[in-house]
Protein backbone atom coordinates (compact mmCIF):
# COMPACT_ATOMS: atom_id res chain seq x y z
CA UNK A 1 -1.18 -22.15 27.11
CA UNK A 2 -4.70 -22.21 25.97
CA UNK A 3 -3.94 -19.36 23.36
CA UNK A 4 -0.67 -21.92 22.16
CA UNK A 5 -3.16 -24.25 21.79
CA UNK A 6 -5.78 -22.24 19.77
CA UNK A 7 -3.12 -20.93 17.21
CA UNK A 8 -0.64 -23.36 16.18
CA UNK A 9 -3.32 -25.38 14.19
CA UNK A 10 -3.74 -22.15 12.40
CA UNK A 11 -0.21 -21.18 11.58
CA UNK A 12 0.37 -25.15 10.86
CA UNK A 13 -2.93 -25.01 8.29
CA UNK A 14 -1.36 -21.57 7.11
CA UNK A 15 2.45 -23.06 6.39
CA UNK A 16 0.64 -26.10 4.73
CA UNK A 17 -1.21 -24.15 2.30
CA UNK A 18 0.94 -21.49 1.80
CA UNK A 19 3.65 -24.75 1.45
CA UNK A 20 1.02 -26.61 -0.84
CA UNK A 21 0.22 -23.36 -3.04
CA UNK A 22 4.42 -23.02 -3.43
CA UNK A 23 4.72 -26.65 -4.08
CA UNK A 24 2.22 -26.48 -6.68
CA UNK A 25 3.03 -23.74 -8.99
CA UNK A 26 5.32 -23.88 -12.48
CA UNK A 27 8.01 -26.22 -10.93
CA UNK A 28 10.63 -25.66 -13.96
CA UNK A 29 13.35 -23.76 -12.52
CA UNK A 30 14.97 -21.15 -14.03
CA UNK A 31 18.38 -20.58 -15.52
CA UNK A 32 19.44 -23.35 -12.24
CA UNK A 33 23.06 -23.82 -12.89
CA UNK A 34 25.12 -26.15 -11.10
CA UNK A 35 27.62 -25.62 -8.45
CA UNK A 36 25.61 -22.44 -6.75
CA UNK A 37 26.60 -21.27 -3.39
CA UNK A 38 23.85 -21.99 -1.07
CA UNK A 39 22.05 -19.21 0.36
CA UNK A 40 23.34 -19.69 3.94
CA UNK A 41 26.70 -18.32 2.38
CA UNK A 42 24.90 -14.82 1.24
CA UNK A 43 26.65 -12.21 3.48
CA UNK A 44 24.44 -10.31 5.45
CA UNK A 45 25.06 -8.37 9.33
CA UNK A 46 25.37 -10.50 12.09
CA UNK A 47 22.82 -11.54 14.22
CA UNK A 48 23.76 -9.99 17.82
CA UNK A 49 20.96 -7.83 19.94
CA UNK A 50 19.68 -4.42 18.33
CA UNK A 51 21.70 -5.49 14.90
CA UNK A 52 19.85 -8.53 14.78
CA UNK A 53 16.57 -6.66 14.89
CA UNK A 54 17.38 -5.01 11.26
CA UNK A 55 14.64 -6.23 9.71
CA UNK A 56 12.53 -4.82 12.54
CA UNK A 57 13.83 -1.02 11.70
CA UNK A 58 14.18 -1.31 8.20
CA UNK A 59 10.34 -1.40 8.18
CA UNK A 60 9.13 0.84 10.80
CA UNK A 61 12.05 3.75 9.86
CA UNK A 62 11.07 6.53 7.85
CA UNK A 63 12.51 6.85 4.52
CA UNK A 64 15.17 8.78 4.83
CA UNK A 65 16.64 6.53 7.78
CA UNK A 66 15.77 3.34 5.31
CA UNK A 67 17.49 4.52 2.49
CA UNK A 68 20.94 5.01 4.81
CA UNK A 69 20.81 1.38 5.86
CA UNK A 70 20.45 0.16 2.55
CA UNK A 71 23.31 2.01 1.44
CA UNK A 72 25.26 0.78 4.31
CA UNK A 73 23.79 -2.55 3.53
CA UNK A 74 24.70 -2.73 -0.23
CA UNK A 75 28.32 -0.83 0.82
CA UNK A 76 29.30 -3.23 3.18
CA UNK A 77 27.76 -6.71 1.83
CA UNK A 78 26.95 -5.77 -2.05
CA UNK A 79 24.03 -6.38 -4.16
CA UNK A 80 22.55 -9.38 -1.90
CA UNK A 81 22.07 -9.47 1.16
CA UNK A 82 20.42 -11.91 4.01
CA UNK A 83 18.73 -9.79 6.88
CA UNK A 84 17.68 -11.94 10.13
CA UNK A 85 14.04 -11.77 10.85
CA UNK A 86 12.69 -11.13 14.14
CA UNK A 87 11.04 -13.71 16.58
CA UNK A 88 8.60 -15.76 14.74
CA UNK A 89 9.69 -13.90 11.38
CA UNK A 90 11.28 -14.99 8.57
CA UNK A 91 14.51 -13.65 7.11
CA UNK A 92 14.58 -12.00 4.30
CA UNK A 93 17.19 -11.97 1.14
CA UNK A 94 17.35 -8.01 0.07
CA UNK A 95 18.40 -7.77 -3.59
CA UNK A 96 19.94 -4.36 -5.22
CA UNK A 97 20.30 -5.81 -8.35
CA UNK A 98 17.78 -4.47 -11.06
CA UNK A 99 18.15 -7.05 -13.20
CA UNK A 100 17.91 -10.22 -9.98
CA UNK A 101 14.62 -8.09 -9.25
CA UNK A 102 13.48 -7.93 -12.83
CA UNK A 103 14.37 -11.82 -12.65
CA UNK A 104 12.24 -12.29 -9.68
CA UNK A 105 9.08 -10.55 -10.75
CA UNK A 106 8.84 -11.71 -14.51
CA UNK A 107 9.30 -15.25 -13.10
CA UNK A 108 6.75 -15.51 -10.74
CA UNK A 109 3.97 -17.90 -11.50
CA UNK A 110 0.68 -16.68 -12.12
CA UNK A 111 -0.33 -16.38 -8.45
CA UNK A 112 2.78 -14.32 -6.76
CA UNK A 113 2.62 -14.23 -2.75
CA UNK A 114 2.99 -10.92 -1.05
CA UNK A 115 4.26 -11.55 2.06
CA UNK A 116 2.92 -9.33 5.82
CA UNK A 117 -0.17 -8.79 7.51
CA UNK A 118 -0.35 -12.21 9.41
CA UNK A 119 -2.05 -10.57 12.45
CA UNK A 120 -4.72 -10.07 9.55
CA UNK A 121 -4.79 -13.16 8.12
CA UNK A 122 -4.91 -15.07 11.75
CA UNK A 123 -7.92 -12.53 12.19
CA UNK A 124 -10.17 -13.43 9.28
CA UNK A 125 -9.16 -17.19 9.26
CA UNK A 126 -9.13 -18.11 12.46
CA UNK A 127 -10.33 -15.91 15.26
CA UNK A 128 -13.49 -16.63 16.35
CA UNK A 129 -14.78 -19.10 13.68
CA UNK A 130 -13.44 -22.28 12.41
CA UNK A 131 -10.83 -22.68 9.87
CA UNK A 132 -11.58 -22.75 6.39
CA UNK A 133 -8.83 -23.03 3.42
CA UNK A 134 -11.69 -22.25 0.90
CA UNK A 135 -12.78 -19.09 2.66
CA UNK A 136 -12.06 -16.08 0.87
CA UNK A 137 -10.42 -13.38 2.77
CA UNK A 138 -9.16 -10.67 0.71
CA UNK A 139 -6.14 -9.56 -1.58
CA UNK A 140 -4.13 -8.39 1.26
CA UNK A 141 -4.35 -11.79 3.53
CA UNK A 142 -5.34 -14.23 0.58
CA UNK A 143 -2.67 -16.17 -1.66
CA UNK A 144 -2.74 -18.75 -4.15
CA UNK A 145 -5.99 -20.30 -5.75
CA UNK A 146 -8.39 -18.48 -3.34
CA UNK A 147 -6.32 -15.12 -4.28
CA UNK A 148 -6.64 -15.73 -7.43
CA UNK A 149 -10.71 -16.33 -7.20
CA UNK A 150 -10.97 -13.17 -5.11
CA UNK A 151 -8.81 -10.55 -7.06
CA UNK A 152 -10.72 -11.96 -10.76
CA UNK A 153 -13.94 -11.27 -8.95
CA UNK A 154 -13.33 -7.84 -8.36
CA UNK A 155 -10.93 -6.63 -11.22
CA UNK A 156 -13.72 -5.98 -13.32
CA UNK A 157 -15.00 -3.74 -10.91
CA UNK A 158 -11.99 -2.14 -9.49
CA UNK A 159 -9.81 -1.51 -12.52
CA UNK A 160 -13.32 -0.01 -14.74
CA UNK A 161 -12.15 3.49 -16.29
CA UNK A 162 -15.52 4.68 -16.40
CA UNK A 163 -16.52 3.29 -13.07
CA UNK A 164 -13.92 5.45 -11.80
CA UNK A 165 -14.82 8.24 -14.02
CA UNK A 166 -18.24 8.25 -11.57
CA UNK A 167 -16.07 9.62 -8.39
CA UNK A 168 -15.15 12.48 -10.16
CA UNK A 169 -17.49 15.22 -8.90
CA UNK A 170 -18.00 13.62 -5.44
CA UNK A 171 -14.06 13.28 -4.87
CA UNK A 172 -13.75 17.58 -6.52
CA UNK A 173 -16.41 18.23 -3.16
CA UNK A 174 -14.25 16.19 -0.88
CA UNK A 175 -11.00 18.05 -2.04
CA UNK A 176 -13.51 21.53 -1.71
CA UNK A 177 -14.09 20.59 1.93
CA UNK A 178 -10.59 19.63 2.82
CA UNK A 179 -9.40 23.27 1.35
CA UNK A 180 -11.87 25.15 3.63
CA UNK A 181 -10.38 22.73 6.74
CA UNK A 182 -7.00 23.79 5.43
CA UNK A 183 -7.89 27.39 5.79
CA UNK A 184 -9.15 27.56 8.92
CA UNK A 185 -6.69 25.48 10.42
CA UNK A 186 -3.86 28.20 9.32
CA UNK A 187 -2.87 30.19 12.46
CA UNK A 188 -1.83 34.13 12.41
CA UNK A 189 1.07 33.49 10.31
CA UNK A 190 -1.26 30.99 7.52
CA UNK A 191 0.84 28.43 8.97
CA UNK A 192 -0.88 24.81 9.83
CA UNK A 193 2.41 23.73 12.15
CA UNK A 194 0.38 20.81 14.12
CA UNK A 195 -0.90 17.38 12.95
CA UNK A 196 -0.39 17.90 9.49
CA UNK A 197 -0.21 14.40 8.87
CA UNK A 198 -3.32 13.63 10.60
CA UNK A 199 -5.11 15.77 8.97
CA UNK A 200 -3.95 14.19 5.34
CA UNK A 201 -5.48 10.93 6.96
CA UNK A 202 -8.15 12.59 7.28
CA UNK A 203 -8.91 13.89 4.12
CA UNK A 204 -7.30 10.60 2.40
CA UNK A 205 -10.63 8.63 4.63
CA UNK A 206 -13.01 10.61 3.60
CA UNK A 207 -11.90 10.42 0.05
CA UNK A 208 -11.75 6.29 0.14
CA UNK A 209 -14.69 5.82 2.12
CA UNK A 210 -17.03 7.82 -0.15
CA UNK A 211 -15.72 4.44 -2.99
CA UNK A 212 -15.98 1.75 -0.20
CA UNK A 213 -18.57 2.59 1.93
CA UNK A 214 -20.82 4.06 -0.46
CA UNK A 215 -21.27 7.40 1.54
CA UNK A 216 -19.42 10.50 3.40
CA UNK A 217 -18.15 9.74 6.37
CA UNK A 218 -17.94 13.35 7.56
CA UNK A 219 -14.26 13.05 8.74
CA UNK A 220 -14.00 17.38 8.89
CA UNK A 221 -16.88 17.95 10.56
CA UNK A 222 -15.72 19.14 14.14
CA UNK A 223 -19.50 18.99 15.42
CA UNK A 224 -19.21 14.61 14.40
CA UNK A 225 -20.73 13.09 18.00
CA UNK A 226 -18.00 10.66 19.57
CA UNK A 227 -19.95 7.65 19.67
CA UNK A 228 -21.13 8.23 16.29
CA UNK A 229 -20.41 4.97 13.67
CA UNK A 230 -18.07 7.78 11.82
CA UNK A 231 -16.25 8.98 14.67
CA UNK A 232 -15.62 5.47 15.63
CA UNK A 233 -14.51 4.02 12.32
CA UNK A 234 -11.68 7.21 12.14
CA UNK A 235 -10.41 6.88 15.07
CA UNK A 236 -10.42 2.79 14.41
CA UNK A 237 -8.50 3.18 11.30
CA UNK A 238 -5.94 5.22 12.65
CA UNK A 239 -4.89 2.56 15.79
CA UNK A 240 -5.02 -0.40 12.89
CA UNK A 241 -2.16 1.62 11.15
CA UNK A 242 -0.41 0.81 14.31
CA UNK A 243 -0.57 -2.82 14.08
CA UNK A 244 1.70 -4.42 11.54
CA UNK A 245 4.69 -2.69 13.00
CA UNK A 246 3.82 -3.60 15.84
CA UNK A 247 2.87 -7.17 15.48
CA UNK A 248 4.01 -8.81 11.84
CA UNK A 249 7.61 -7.00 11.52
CA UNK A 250 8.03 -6.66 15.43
CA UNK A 251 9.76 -8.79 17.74
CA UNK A 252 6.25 -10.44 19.29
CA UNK A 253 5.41 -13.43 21.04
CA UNK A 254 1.98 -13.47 19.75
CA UNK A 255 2.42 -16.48 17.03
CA UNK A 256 2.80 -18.11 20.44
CA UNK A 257 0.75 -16.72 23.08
CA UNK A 258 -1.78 -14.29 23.52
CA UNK A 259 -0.20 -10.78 24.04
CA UNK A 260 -1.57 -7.81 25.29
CA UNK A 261 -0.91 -6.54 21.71
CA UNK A 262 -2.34 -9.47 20.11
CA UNK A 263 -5.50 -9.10 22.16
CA UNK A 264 -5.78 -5.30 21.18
CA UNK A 265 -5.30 -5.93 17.14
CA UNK A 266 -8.37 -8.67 17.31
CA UNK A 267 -10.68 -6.16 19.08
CA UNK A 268 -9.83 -3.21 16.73
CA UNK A 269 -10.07 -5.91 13.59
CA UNK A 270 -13.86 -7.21 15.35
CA UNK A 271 -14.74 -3.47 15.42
CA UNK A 272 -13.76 -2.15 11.60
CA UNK A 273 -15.48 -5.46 10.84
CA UNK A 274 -18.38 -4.33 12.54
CA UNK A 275 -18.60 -0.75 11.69
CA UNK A 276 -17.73 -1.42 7.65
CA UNK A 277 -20.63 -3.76 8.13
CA UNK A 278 -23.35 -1.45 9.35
CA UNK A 279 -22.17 1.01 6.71
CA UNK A 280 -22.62 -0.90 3.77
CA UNK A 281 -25.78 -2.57 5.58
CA UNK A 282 -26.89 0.90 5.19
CA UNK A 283 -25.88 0.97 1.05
CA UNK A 284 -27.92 -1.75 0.84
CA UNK A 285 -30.96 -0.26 2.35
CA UNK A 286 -30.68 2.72 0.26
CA UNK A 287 -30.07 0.77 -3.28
CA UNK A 288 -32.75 -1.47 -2.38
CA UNK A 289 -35.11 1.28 -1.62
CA UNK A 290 -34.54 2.94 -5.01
CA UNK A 291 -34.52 0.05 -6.95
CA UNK A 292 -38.26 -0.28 -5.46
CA UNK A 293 -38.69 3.55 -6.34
CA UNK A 294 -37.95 2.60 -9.86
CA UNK A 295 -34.54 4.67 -9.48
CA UNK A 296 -32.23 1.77 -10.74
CA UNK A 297 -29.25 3.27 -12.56
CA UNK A 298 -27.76 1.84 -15.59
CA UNK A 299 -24.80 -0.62 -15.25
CA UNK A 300 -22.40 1.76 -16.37
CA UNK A 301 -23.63 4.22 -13.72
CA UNK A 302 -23.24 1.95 -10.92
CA UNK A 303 -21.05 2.82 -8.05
CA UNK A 304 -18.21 0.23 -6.99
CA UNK A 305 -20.02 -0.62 -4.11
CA UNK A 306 -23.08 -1.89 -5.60
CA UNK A 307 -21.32 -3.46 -8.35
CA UNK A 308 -19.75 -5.52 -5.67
CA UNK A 309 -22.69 -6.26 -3.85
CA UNK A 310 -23.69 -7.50 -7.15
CA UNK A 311 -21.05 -9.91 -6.50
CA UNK A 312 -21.50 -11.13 -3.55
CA UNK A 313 -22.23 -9.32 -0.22
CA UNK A 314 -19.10 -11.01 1.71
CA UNK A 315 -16.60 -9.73 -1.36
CA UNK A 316 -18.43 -6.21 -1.07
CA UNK A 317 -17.49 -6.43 2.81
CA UNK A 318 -13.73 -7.77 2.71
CA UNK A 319 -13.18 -5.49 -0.20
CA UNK A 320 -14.71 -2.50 1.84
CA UNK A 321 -12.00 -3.06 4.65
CA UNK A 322 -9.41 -4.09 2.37
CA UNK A 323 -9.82 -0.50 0.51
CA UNK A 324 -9.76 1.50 3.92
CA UNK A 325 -6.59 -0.86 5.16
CA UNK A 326 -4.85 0.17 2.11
CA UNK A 327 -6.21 3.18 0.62
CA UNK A 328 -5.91 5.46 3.67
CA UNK A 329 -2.19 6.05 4.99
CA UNK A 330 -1.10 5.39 1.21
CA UNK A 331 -2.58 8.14 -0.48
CA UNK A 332 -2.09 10.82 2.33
CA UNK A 333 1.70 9.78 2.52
CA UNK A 334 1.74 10.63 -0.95
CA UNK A 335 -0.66 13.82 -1.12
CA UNK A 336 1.41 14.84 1.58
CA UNK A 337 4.56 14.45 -0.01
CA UNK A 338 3.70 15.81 -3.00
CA UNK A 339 3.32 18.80 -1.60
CA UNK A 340 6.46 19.23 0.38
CA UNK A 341 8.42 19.01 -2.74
CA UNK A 342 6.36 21.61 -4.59
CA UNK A 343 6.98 23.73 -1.51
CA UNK A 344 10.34 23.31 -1.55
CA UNK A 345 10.44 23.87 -5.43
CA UNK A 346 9.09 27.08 -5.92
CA UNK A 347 9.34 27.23 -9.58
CA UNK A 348 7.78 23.45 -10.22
CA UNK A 349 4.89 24.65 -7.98
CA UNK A 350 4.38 27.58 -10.38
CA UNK A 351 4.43 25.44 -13.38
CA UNK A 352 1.98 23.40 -11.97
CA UNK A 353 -0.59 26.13 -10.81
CA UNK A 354 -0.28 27.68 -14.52
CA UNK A 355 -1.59 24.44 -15.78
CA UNK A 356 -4.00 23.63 -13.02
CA UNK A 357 -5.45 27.25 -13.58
CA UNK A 358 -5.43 26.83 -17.41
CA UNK A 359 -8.12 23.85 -16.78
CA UNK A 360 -5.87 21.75 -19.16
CA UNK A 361 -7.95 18.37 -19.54
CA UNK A 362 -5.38 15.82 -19.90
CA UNK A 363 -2.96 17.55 -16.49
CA UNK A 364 0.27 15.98 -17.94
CA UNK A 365 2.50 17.76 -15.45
CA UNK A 366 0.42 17.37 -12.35
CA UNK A 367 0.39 13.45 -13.22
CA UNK A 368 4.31 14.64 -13.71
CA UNK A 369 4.47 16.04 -9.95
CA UNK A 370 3.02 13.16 -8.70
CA UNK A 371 4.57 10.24 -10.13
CA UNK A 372 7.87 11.95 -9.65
CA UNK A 373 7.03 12.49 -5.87
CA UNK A 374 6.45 9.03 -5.63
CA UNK A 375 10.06 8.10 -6.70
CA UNK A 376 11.73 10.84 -4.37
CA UNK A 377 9.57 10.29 -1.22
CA UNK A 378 8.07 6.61 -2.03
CA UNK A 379 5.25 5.23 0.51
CA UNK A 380 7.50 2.11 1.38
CA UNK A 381 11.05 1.45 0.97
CA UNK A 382 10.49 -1.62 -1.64
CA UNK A 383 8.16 -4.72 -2.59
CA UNK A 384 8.40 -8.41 -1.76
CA UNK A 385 7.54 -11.84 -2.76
CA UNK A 386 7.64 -15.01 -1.08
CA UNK A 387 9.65 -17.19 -4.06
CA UNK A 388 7.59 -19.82 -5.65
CA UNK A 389 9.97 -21.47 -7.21
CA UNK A 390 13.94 -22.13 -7.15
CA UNK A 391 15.91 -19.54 -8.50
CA UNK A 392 19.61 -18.35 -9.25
CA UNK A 393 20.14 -15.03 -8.20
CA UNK A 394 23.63 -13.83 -8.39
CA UNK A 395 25.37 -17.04 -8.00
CA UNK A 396 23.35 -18.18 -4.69
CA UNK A 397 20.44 -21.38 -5.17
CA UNK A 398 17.38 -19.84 -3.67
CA UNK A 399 15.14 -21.74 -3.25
CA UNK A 400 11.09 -21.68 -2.94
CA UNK A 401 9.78 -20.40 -0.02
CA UNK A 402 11.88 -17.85 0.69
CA UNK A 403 11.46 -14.13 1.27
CA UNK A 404 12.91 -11.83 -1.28
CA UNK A 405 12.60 -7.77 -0.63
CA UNK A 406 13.03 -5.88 -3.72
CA UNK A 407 14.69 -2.10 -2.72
CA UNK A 408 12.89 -0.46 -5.56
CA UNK A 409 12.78 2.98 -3.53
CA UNK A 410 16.42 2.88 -2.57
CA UNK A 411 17.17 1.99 -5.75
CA UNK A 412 15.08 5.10 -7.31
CA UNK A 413 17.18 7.66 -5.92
CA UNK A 414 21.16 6.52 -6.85
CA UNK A 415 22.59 8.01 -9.95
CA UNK A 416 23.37 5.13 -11.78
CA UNK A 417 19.61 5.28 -12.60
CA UNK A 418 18.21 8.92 -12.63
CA UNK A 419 20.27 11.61 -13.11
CA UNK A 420 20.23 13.92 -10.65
CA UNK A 421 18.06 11.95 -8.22
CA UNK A 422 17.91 13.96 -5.52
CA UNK A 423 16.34 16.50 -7.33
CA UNK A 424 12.84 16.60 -7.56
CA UNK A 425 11.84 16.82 -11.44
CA UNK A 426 8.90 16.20 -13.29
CA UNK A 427 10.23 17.13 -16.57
CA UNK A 428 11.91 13.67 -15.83
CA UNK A 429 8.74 11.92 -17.04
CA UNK A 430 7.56 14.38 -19.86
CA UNK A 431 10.71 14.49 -21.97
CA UNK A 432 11.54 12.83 -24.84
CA UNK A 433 13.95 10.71 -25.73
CA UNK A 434 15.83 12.21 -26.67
CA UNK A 435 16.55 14.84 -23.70
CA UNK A 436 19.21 13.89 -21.01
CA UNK A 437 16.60 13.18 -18.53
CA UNK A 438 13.84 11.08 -20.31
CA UNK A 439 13.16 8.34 -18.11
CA UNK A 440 12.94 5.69 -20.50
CA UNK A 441 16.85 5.67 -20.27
CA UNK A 442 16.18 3.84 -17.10
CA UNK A 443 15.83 0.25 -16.47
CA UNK A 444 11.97 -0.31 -15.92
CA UNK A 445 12.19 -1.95 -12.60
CA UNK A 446 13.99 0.64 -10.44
CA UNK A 447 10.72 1.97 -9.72
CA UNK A 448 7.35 0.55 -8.70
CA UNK A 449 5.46 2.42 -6.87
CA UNK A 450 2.37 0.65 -7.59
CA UNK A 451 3.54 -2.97 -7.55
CA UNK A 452 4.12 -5.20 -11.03
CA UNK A 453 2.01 -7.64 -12.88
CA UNK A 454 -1.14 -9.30 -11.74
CA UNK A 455 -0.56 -8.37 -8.20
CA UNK A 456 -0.07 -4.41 -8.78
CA UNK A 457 -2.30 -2.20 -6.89
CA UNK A 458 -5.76 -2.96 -7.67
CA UNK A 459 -7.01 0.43 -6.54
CA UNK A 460 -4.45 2.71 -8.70
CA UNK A 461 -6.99 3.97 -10.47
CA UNK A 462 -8.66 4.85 -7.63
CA UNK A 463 -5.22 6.88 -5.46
CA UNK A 464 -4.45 8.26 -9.00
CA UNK A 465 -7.65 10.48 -9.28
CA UNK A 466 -7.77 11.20 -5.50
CA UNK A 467 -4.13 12.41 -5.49
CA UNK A 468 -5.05 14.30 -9.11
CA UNK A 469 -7.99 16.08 -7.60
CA UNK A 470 -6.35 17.17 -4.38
CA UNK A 471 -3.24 18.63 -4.87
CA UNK A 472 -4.44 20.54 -8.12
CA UNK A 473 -7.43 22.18 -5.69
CA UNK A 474 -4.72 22.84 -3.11
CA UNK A 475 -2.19 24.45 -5.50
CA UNK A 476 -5.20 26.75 -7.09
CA UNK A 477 -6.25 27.83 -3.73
CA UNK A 478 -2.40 28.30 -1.82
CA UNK A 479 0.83 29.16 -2.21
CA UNK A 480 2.52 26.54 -0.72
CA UNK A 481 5.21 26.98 1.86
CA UNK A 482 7.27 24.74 4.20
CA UNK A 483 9.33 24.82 6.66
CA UNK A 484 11.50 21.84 8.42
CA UNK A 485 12.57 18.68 6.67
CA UNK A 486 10.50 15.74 5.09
């Protein structure tokens, strides 16, 4: 009872504000007509056991699974569709409508709301310290005014083209490093046939914590001591991955009471806190000591991390842990990806090593590869907002408040918007207009890998010349082979 007690003041404060910031943004509706169904008419499956847990598996499945019940969705019920959430989860209005997604995005006020990560949110609001509606938390468990302050603190930082520019040679040793692991992880038949996966993590940690952290975290070293802060923050970062399926899209009593579960997330968010901490506690030291060594680089040359720290120490922290929550699983999904399809497209992967071993600068078709791998085998099945305002979509009044999920992904791979969308093809995004393929035939919105307006991804930069770097060091060093499905 005592944990009832503790959190429904929190999720109260939270539906206030969150009620307040929807309340409070543009309140002119938009293209309202009269006499609009209401959106308890909007078909959607019943909600019986294991159907009425949709939601639940729509998020955790993989992609290929996802994509089959959205077809089965938009067969069955058509281009909108009202899922039931789980216990202590909203339900969510799916649109397959380009245009009622286009409609959705451009319409947004200037502070959009991104629903998930409320196990997150509860943990830097709440848990252990008092409640604080002005504390800033971070641009995955912030909305509204304090989002806002956050994200224009940092895009200066973050979204710097030469800032980034400065990761370049550091991010070309990482990629060396991950190529030698590669090799000696082959077995007699150059084969790597366990763990793949975790090894991408691997790599994709090494590559974000060298931008967050300010240092290398060591990830391939075999000889890394268990107890060591490294060691610890790895293995940490690969259990949080666990804990939004688990906990914000699950069916979980911990809104309500203190689960197991519950108690586990809080202890692994106490401990990245802590280890991200001594880690840039460390930067700190070592800027400090050569600004007294009269070492001080230019502003241009400054890293992202001492930029931020610049800022303001407690930004330079949430943004550390925001980058390794978002910028880990992310990134390998898609290195990982990426190569799949290049091993199952012989002649593409060719293509690609004769530019990659030509040195061209500007890598037009490995930027190709990888944008096109993004719409075949996307990281997650499709954004979503939290409506901030009343809108008409297709006929039904929705009003604010409401969760809308935007299939994107699904979307990205039906023929009425790519031609032959199956097929992977990065000539897709190099041809011109006039050529049969040229994506610019294609409505705009079907694909987003990155997000849309002033809440897209602020560390593209960032994945884009990770991803870059990688895969063209992996395609000049290997013929790449696989074997099984995606």
């Amino acid at each position: 009872m005592q944990a009832l007690k503790t959190r429904r003041p929190f999720l109260a404060a939270l539906n206030k504000t969150l009620s307040v910031r929807v309340n409070s943004s543009d309140t002119e509706n938009v293209e309202i007509a009269e006499n609009l169904k209401s959106r308890r008419d909007i078909p959607g499956p019943p909600n019986i056991p294991i159907i009425g847990q949709l939601l639940q598996f729509i998020m955790k499945s993989k992609f290929t699974d996802s994509v089959k019940i959205y077809n089965s969705l938009y067969k069955t019920y058509g281009p909108i569709v009202k899922v039931k959430g789980n216990v202590g989860s909203p339900d969510m209005i799916v649109l397959f409508d380009v245009k009622a997604i286009e409609h959705v995005l451009r319409s947004e006020n200037t502070m959009p709301i991104r629903p998930g990560f409320e196990s997150l949110a509860y943990y830097r609001h709440r848990h252990n310290k008092t409640y604080d509606p002005k504390r800033l938390t971070g641009l995955i468990t912030d909305h509204g005014e304090n989002w806002k302050e956050f994200r224009l603190k940092v895009n200066s930082v973050m979204l710097q083209p030469k800032t980034i520019k400065l990761y370049t040679d550091v991010l070309e040793k990482v990629s060396t490093d991950m190529v030698r692991r590669i090799k000696s992880l082959r077995d007699e038949n150059n084969m790597i046939t366990k763990n793949l996966d975790l090894e991408m993590n691997l790599w994709a940690l090494e590559s974000i914590g060298v931008v967050a952290l300010g240092t290398r975290l060591n990830c391939f070293d075999p000889n890394l001591p268990a107890d060591s802060p490294a060691r610890k923050l790895i293995q940490n970062i690969h259990e949080v991955f666990q804990i939004p399926g688990k906990l914000d899209f699950g069916t979980s009593m911990w809104r309500w009471v203190s689960t197991p579960a519950f108690r586990r997330a809080m202890r692994l968010y106490e401990e990245q806190e802590s280890l991200t901490k001594n880690f840039i506690d460390e930067a700190l030291k070592s800027i400090e000591e050569s600004k007294k060594n009269g070492a001080e680089p230019s502003d241009s040359e400054k890293p992202i991390l001492e930029k931020l720290l610049e800022i303001d120490v407690h930004i330079a922290h949430v943004m550390a842990s925001d980058m390794l929550m978002a910028g880990v699983g992310t990134t390998a999904h898609t290195a990982l990806a990426t190569l799949c399809l290049l091993a199952t497209n012989p002649e593409k992967q060719k293509k690609l090593r004769e530019e990659v071993l030509n040195k061209q600068t500007r890598r037009l078709y490995l930027k190709a590869c990888i944008k096109e791998s993004m719409r075949v085998l996307p990281v997650v099945t499709g954004n979503a907002r939290t409506s901030t305002k009343e809108y008409n979509l297709l006929g039904y009044k929705i009003p604010k408040g409401i969760m809308i999920g935007l299939s994107h992904q699904y979307l990205s791979v039906k023929e009425d918007h790519y031609p032959r969308p199956e097929e992977f093809i990065p000539e897709r995004w190099l041809v011109d207009k006039h050529g049969p393929l040229y994506h610019g035939n294609t409505h705009p919105f079907v694909t987003s890998p990155f997000g849309f307006g002033v809440r897209m991804c602020i560390g593209r930069r960032i994945a884009e010349l990770e991803l870059e770097t990688f895969i063209s060091k992996v395609v000049e060093n290997f013929q790449i082979g696989w074997k099984g499905g995606p």
